[in-house]
PDB file of N, CA and C in Angstrom:
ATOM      1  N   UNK A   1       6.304  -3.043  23.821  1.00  0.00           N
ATOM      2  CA  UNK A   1       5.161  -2.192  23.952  1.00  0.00           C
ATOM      3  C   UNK A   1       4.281  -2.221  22.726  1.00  0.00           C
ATOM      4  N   UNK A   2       3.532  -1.227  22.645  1.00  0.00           N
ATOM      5  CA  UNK A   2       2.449  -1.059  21.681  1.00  0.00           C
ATOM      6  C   UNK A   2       2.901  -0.425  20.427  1.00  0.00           C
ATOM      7  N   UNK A   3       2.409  -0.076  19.078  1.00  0.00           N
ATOM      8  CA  UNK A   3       2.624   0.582  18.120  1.00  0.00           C
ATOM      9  C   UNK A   3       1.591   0.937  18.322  1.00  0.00           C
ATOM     10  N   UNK A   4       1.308   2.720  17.452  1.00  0.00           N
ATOM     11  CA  UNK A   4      -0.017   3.098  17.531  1.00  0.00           C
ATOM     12  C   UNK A   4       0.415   3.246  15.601  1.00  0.00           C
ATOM     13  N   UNK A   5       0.264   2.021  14.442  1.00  0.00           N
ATOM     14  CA  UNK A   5       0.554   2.019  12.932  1.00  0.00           C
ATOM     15  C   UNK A   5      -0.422   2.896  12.406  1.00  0.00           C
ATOM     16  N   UNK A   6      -0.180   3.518  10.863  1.00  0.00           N
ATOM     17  CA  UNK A   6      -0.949   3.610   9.909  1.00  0.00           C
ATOM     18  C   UNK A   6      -0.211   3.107   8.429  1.00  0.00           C
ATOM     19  N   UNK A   7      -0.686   3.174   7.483  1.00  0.00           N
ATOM     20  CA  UNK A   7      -0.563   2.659   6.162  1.00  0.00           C
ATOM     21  C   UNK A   7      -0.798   3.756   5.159  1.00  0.00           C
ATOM     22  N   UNK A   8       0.599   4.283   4.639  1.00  0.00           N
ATOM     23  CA  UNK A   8       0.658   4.758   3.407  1.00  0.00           C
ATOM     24  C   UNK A   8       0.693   4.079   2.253  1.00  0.00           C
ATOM     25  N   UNK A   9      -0.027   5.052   1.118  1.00  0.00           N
ATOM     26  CA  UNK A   9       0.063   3.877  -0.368  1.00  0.00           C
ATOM     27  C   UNK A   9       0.747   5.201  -1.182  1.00  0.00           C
ATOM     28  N   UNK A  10       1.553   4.717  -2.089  1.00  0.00           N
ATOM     29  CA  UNK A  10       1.663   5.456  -3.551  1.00  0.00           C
ATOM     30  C   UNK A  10       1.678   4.493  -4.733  1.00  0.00           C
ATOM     31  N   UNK A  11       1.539   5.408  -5.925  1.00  0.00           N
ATOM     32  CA  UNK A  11       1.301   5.149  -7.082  1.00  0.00           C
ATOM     33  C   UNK A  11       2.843   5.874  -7.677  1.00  0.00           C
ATOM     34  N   UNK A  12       3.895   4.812  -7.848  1.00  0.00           N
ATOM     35  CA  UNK A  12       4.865   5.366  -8.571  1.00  0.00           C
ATOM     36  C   UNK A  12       4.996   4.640 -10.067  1.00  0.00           C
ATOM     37  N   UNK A  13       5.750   5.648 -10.784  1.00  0.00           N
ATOM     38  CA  UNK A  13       6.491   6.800 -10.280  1.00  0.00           C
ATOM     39  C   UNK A  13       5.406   7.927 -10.160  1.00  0.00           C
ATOM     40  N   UNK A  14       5.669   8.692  -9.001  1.00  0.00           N
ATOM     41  CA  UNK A  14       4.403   9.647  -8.892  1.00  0.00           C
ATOM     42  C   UNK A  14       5.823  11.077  -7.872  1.00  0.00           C
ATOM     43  N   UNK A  15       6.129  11.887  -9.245  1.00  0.00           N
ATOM     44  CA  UNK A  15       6.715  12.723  -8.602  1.00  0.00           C
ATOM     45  C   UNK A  15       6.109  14.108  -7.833  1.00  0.00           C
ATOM     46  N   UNK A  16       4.735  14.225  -8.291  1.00  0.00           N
ATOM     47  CA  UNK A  16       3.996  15.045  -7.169  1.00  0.00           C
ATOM     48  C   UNK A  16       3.343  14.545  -5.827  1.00  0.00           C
ATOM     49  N   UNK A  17       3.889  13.079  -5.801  1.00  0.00           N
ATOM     50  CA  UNK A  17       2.932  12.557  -4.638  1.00  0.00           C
ATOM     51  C   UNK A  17       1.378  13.281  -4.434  1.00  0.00           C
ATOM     52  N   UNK A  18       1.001  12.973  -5.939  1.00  0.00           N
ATOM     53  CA  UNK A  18      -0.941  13.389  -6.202  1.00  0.00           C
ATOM     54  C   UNK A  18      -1.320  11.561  -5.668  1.00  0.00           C
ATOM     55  N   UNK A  19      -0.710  10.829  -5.838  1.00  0.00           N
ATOM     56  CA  UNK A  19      -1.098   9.139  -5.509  1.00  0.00           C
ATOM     57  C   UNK A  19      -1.184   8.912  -4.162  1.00  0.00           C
ATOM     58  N   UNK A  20      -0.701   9.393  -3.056  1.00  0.00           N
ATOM     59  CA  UNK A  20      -0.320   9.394  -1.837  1.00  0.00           C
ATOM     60  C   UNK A  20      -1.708   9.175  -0.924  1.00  0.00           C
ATOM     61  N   UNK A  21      -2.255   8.175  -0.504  1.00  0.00           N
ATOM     62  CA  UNK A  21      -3.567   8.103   0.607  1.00  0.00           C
ATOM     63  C   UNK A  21      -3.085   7.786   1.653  1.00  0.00           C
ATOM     64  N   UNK A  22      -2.918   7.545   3.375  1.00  0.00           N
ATOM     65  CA  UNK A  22      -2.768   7.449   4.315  1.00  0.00           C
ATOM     66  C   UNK A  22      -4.135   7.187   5.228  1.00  0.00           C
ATOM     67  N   UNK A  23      -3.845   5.905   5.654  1.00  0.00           N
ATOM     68  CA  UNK A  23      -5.326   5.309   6.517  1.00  0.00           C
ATOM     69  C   UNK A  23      -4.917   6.560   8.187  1.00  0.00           C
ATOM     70  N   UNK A  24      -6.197   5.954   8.630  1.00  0.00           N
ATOM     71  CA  UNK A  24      -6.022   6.546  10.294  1.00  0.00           C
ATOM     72  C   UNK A  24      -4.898   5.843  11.076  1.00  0.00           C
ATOM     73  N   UNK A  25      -4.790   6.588  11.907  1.00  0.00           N
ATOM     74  CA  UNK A  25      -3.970   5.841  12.980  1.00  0.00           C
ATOM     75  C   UNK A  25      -4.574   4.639  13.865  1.00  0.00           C
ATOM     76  N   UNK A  26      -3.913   3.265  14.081  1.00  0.00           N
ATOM     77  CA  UNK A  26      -4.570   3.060  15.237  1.00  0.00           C
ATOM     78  C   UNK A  26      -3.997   2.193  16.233  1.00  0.00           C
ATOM     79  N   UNK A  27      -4.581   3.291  17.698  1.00  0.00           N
ATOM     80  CA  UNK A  27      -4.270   3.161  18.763  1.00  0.00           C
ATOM     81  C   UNK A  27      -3.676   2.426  19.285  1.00  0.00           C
ATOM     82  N   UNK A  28      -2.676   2.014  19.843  1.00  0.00           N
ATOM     83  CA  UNK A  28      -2.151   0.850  20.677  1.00  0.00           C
ATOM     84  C   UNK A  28      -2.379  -0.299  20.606  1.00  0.00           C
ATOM     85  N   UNK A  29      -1.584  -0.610  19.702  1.00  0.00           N
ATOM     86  CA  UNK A  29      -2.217  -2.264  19.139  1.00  0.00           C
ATOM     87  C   UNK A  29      -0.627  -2.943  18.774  1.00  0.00           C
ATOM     88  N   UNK A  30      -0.921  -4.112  18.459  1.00  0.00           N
ATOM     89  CA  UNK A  30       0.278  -4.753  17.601  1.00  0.00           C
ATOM     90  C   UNK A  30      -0.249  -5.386  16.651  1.00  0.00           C
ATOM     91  N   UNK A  31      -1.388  -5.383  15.945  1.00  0.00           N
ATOM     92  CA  UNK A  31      -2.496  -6.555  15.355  1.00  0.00           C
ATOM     93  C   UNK A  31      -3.650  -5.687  14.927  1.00  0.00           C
ATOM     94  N   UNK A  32      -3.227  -4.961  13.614  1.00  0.00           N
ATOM     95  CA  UNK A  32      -4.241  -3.171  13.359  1.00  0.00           C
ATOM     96  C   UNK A  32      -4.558  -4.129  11.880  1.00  0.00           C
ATOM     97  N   UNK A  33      -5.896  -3.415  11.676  1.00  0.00           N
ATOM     98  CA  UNK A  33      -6.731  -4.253  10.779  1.00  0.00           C
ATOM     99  C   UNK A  33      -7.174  -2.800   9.650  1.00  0.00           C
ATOM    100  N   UNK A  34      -6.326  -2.857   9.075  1.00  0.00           N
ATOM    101  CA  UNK A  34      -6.914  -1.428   7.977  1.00  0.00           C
ATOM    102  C   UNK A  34      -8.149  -1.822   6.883  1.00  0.00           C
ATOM    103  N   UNK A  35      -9.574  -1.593   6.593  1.00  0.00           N
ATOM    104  CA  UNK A  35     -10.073  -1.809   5.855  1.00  0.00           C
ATOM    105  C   UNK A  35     -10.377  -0.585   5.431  1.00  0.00           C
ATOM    106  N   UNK A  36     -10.252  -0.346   4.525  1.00  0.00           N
ATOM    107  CA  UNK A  36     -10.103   1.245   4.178  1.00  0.00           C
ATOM    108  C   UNK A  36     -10.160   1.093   2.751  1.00  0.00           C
ATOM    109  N   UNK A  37     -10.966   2.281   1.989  1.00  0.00           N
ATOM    110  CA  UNK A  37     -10.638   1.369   0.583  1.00  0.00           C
ATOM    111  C   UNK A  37      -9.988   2.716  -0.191  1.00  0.00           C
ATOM    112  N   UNK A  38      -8.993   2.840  -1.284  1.00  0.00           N
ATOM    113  CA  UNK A  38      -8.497   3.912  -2.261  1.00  0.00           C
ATOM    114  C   UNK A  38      -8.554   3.519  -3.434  1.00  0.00           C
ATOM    115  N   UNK A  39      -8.838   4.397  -4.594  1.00  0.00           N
ATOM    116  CA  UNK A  39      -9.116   4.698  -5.584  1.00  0.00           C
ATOM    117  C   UNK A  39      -8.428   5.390  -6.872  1.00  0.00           C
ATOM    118  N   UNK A  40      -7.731   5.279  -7.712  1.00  0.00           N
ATOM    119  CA  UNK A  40      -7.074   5.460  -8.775  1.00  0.00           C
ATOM    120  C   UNK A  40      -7.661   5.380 -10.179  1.00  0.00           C
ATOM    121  N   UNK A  41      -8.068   6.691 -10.525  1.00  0.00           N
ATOM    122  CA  UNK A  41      -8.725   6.472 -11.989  1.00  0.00           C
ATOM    123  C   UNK A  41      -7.707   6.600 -12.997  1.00  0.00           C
ATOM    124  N   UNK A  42      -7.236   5.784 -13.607  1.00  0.00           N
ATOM    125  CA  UNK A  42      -6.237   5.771 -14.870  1.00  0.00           C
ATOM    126  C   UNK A  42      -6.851   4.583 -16.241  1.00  0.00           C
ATOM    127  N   UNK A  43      -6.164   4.552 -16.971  1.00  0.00           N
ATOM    128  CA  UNK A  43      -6.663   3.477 -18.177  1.00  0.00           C
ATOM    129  C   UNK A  43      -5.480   2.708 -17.492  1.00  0.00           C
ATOM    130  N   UNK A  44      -5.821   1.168 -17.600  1.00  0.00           N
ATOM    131  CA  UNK A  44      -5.399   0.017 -17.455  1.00  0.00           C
ATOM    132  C   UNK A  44      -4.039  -0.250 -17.974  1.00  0.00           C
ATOM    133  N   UNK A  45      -3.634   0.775 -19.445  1.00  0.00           N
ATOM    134  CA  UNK A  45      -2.543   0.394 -20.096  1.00  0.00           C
ATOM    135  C   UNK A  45      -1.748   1.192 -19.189  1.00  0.00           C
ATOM    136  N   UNK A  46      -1.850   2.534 -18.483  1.00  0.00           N
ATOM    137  CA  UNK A  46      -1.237   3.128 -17.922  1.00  0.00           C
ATOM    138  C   UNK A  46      -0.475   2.580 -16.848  1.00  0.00           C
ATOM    139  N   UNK A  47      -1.805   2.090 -15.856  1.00  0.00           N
ATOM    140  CA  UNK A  47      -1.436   1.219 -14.732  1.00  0.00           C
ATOM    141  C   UNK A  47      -0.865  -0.001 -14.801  1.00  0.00           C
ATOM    142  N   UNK A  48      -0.782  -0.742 -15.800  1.00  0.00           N
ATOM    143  CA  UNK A  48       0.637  -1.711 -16.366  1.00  0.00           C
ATOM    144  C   UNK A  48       1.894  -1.113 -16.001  1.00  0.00           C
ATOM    145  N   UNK A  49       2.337   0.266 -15.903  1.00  0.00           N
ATOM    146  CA  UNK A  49       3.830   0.927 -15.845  1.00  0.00           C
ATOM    147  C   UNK A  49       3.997   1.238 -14.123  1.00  0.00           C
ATOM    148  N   UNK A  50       2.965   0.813 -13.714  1.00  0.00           N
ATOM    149  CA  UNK A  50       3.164   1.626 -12.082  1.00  0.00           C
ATOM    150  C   UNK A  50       3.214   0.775 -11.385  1.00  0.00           C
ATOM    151  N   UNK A  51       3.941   0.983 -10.021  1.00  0.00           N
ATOM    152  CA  UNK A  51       4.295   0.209  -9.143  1.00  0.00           C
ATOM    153  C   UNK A  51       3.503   0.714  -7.807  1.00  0.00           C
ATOM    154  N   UNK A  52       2.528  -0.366  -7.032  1.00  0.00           N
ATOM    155  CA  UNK A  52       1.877  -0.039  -5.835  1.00  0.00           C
ATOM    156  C   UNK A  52       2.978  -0.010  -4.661  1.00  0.00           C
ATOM    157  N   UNK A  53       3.122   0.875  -4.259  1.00  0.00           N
ATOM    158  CA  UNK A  53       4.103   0.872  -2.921  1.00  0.00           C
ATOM    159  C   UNK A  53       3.297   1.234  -1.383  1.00  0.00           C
ATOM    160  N   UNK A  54       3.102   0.288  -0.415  1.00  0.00           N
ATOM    161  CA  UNK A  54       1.850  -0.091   0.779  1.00  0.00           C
ATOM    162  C   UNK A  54       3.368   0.162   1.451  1.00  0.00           C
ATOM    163  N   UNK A  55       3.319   0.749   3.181  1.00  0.00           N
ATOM    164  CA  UNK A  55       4.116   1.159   3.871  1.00  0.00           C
ATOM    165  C   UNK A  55       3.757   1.305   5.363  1.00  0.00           C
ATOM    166  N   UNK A  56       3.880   0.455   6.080  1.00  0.00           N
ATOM    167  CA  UNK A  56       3.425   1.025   7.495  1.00  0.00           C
ATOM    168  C   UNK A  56       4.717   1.209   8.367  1.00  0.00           C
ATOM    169  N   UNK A  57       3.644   2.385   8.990  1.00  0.00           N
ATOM    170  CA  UNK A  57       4.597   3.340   9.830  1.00  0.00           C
ATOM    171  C   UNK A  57       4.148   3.234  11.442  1.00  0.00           C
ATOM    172  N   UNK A  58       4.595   3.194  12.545  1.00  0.00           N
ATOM    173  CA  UNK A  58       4.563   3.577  13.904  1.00  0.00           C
ATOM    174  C   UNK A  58       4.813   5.444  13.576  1.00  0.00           C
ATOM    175  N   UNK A  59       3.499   5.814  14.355  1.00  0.00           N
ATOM    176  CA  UNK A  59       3.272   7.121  14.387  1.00  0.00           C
ATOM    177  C   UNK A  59       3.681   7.531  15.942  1.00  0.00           C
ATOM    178  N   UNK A  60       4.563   8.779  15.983  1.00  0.00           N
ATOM    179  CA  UNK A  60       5.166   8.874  17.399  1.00  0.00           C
ATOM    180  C   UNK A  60       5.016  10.295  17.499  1.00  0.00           C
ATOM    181  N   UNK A  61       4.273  11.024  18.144  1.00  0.00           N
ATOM    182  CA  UNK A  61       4.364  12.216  18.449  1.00  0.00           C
ATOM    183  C   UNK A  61       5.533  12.955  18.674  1.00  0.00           C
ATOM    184  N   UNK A  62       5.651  14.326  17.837  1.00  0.00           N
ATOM    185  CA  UNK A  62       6.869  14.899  18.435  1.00  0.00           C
ATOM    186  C   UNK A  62       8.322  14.474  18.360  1.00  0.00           C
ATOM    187  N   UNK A  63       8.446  12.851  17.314  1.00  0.00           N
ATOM    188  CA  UNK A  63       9.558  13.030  16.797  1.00  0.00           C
ATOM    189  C   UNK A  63       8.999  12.268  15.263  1.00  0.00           C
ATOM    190  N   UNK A  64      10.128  11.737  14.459  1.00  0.00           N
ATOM    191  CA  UNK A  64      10.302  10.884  13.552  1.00  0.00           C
ATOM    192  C   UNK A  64       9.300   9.331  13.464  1.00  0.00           C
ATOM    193  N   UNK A  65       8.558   9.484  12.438  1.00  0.00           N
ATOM    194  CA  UNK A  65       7.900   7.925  12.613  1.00  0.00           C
ATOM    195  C   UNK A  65       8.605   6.817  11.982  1.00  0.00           C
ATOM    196  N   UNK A  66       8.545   5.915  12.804  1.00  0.00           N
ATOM    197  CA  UNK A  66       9.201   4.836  12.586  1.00  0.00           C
ATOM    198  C   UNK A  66       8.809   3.477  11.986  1.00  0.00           C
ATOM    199  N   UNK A  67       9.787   3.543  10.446  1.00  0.00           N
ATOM    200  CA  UNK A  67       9.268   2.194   9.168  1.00  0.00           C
ATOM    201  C   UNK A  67       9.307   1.497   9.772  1.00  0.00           C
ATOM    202  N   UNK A  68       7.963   0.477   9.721  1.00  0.00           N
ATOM    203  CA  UNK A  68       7.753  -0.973  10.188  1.00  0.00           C
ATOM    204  C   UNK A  68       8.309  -1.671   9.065  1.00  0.00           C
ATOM    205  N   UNK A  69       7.664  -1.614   8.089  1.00  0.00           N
ATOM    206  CA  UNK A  69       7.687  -2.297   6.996  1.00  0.00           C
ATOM    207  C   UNK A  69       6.899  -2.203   5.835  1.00  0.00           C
ATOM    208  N   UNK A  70       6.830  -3.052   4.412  1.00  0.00           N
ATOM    209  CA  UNK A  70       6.119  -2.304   3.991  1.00  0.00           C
ATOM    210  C   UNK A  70       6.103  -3.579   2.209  1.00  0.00           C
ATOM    211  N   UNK A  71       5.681  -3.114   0.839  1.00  0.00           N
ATOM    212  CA  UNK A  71       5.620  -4.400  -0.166  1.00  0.00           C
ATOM    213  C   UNK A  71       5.168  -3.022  -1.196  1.00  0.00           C
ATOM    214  N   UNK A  72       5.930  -3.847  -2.136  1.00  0.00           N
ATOM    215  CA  UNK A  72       5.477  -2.845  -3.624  1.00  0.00           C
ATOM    216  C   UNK A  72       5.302  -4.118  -4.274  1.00  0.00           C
ATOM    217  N   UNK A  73       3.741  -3.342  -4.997  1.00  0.00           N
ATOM    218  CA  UNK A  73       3.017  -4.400  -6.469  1.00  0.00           C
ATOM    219  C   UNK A  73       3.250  -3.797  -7.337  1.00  0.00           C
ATOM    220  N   UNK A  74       3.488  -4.414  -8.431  1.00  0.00           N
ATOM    221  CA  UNK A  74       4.203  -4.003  -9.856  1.00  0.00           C
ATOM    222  C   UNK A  74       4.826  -4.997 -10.821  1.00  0.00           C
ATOM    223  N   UNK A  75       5.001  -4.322 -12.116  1.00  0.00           N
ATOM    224  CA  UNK A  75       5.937  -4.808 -12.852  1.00  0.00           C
ATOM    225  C   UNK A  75       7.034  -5.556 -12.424  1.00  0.00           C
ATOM    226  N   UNK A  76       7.912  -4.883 -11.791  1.00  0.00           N
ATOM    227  CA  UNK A  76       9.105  -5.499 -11.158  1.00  0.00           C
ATOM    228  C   UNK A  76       9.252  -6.198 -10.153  1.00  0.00           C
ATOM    229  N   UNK A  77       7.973  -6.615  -8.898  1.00  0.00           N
ATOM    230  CA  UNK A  77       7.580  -7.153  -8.327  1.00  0.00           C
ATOM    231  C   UNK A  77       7.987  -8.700  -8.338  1.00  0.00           C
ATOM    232  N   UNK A  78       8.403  -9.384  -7.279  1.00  0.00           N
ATOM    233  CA  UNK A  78       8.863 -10.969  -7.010  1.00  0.00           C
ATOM    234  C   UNK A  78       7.313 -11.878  -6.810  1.00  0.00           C
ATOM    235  N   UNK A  79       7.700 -12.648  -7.087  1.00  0.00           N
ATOM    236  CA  UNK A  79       6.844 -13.997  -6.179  1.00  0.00           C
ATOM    237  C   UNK A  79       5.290 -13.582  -6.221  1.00  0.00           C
ATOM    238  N   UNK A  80       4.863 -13.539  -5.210  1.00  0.00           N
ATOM    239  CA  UNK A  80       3.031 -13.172  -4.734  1.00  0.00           C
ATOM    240  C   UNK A  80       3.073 -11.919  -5.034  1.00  0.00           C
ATOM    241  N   UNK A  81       3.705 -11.045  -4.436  1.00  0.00           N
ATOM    242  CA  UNK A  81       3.194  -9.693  -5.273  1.00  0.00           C
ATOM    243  C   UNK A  81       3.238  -9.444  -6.405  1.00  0.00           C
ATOM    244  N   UNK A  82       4.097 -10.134  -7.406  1.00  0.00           N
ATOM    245  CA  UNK A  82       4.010  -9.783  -8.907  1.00  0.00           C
ATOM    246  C   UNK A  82       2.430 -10.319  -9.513  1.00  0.00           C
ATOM    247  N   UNK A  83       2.577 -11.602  -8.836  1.00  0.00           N
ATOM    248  CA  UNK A  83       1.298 -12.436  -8.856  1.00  0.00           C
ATOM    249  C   UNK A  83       0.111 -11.662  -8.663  1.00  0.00           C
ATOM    250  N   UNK A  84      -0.203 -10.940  -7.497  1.00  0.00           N
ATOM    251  CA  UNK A  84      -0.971 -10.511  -7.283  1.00  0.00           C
ATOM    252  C   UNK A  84      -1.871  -9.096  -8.111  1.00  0.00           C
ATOM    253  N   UNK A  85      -0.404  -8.715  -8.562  1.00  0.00           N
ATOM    254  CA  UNK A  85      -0.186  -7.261  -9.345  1.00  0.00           C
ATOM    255  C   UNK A  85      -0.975  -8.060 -10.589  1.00  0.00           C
ATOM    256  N   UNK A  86      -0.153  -8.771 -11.321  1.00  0.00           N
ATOM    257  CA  UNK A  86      -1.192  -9.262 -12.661  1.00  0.00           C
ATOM    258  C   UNK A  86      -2.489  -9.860 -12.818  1.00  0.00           C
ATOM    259  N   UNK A  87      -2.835 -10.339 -11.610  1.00  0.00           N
ATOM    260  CA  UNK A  87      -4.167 -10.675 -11.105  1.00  0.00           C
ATOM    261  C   UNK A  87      -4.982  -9.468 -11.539  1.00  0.00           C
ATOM    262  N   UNK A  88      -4.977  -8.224 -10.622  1.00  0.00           N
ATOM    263  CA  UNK A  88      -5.526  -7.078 -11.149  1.00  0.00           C
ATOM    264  C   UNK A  88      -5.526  -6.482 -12.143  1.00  0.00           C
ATOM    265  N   UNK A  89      -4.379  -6.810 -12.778  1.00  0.00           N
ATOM    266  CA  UNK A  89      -4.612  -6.088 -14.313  1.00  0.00           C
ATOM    267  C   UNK A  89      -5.600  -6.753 -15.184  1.00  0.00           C
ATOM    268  N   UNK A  90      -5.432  -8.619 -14.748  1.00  0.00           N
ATOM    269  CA  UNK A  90      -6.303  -9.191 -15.807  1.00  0.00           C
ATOM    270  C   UNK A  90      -7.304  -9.139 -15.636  1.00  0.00           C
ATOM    271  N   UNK A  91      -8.238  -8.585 -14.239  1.00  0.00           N
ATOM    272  CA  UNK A  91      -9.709  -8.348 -13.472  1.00  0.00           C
ATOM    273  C   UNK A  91      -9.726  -7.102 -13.012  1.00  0.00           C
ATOM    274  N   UNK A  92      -9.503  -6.289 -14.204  1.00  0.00           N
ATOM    275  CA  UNK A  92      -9.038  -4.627 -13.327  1.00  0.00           C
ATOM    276  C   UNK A  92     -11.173  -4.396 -12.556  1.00  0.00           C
ATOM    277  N   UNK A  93     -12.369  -4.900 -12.779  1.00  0.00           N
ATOM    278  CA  UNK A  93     -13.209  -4.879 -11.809  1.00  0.00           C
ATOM    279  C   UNK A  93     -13.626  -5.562 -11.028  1.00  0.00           C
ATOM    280  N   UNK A  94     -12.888  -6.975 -10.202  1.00  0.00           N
ATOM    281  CA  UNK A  94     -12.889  -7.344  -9.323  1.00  0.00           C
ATOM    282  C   UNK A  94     -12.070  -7.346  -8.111  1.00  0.00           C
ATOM    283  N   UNK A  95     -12.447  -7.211  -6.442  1.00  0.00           N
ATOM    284  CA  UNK A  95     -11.579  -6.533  -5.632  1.00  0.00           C
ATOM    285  C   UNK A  95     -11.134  -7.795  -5.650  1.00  0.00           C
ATOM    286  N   UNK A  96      -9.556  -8.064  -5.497  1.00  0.00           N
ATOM    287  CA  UNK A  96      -8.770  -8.886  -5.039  1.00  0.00           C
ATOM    288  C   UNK A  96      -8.040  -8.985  -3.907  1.00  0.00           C
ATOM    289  N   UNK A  97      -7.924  -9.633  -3.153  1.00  0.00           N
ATOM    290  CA  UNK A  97      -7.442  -9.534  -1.415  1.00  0.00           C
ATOM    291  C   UNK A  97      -6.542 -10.405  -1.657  1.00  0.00           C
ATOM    292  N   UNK A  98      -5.472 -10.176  -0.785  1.00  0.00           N
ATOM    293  CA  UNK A  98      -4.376 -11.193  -0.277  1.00  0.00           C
ATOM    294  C   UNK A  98      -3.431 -10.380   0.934  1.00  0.00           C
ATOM    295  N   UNK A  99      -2.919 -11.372   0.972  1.00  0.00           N
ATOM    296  CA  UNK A  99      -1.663 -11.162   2.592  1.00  0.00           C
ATOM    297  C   UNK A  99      -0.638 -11.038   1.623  1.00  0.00           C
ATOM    298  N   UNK A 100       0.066 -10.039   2.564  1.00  0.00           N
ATOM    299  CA  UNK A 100       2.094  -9.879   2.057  1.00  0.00           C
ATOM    300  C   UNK A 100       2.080  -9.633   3.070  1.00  0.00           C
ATOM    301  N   UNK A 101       3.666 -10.336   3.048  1.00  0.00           N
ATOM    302  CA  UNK A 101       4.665 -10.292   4.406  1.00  0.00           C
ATOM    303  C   UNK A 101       5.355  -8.993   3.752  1.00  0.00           C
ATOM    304  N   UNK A 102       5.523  -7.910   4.887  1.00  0.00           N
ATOM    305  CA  UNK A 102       5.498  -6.666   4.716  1.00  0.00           C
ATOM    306  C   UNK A 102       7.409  -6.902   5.408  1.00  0.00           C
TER     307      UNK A 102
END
């Protein structure tokens, strides 16, 4: 059947979940296209220590939503996402795009 996904982000370690954005839901799809954009004002040296954690969820009314899957950018980060993570630090004002296998 269908998923009706959305996409959570945090900024850890973030023990008040103040980092926390969540796109819309959308509808019955298997193939959901989030362009959505979020925003984090910190100094650059800061954001060197934090780890991006992206998360999609199947949203289900009335019970538990269910992890699809999901990729953290960061420091500790493997392969393309580490890659990707230092990309931005070294162009913290250019948008950078890429695919992860979630």
């Amino acid at each position: 059947g269908y998923s009706d996904p959305y996409v959570k982000t945090y900024l850890r370690p973030d023990v008040d979940k103040k980092s926390k954005h969540k796109t819309c839901v959308k509808k019955k799809t298997l193939n959901p296209e989030f362009n959505e954009d979020f925003f984090y004002e910190m100094e650059l040296s800061t954001l060197a220590t934090k780890t991006l954690e992206v998360t999609v969820w199947d949203y289900d009314i009335g019970k538990y939503n269910d992890f699809i899957g999901g990729v953290s950018l960061g420091p500790g980060a493997r392969g393309e996402a580490r890659k990707h993570w230092s990309d931005c630090l070294r162009q913290p004002d250019a948008a950078l795009e890429r695919w992860h296998t979630l």
